[in-house]
Protein backbone atom coordinates (compact mmCIF):
# COMPACT_ATOMS: atom_id res chain seq x y z
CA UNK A 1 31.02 -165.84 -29.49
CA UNK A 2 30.79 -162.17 -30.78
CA UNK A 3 27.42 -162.16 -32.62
CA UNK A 4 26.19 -163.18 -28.62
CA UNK A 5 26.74 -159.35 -28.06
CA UNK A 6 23.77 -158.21 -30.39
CA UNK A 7 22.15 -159.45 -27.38
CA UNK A 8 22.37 -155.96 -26.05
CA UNK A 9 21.07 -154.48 -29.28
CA UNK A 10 17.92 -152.73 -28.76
CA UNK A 11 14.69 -154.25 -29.68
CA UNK A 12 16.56 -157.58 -30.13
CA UNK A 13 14.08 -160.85 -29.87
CA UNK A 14 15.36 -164.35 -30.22
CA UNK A 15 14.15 -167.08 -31.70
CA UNK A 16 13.12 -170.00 -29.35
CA UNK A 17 14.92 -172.61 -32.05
CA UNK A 18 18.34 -170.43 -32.59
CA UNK A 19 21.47 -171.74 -30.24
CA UNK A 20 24.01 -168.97 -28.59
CA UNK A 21 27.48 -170.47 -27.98
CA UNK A 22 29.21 -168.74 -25.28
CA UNK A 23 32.85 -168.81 -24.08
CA UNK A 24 35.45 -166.71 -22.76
CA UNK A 25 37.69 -164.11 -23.73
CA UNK A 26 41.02 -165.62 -25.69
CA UNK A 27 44.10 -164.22 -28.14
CA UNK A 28 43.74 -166.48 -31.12
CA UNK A 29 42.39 -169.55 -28.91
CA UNK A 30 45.22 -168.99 -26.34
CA UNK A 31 45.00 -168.19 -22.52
CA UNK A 32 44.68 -163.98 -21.48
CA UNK A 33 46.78 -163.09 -18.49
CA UNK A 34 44.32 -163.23 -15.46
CA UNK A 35 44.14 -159.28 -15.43
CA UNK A 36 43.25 -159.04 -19.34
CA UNK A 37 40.89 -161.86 -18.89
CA UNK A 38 39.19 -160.65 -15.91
CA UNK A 39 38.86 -156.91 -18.24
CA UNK A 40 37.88 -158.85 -21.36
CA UNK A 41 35.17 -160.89 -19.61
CA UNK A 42 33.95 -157.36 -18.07
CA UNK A 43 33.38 -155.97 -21.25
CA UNK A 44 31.72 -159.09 -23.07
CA UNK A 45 29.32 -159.36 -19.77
CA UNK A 46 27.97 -155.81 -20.05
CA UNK A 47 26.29 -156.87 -23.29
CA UNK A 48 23.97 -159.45 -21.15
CA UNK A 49 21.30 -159.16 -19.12
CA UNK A 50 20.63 -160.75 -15.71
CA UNK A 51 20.62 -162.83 -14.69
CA UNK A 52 22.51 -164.03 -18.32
CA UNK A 53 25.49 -161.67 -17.42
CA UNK A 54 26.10 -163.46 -14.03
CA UNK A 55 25.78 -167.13 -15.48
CA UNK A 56 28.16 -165.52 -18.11
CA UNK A 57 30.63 -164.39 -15.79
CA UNK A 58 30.25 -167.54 -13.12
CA UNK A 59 30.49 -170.36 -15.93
CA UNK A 60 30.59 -169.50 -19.43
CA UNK A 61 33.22 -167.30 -19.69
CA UNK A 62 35.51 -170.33 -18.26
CA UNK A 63 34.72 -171.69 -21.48
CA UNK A 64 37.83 -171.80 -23.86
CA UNK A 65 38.11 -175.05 -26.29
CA UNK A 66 34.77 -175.93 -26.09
CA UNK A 67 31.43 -173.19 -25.99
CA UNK A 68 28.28 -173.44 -23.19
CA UNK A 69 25.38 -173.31 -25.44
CA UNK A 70 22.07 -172.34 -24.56
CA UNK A 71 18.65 -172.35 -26.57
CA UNK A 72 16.64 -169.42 -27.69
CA UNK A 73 13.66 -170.93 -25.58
CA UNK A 74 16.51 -170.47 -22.29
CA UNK A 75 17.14 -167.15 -22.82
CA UNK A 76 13.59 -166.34 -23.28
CA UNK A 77 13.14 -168.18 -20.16
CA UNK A 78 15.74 -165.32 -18.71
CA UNK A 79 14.21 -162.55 -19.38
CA UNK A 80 15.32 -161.70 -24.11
CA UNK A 81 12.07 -161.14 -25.47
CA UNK A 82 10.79 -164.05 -28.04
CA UNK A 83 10.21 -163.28 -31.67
């Protein structure tokens, strides 16, 4: 979901309780072409962290009806600072 990229905000924490839903790139909840996907993915991963960004771009960005959803307390676990 978009408000995942304030991840790359500066001074961002996150709180241990919130849940990030994460999925892939999509027109309008329809299928890219494989080149625009592979771009769009690109761009939405350089707003992660690793090892977030490689989890993003092995599994999550797959993601298209339904989201991959990961705690606060996991990404803390990766490496966001808690707040």
């Amino acid at each position: 979901s978009t408000c995942t990229m304030y991840l790359a905000a500066e001074n961002v924490c996150v709180d241990p309780r919130t849940t990030f839903g994460f999925h892939g790139p999509s027109r309008y909840g329809q299928p890219l072409p494989p080149a625009q996907f592979d771009r769009w993915s690109e761009v939405m991963a350089r707003h992660y962290r690793e090892p977030l960004r490689s989890w993003f771009m092995r599994d999550a960005r797959y993601a298209q009806s339904d989201i991959r959803r990961l705690s606060g307390a996991q990404l803390i676990a990766l490496g966001y600072p808690g707040c």
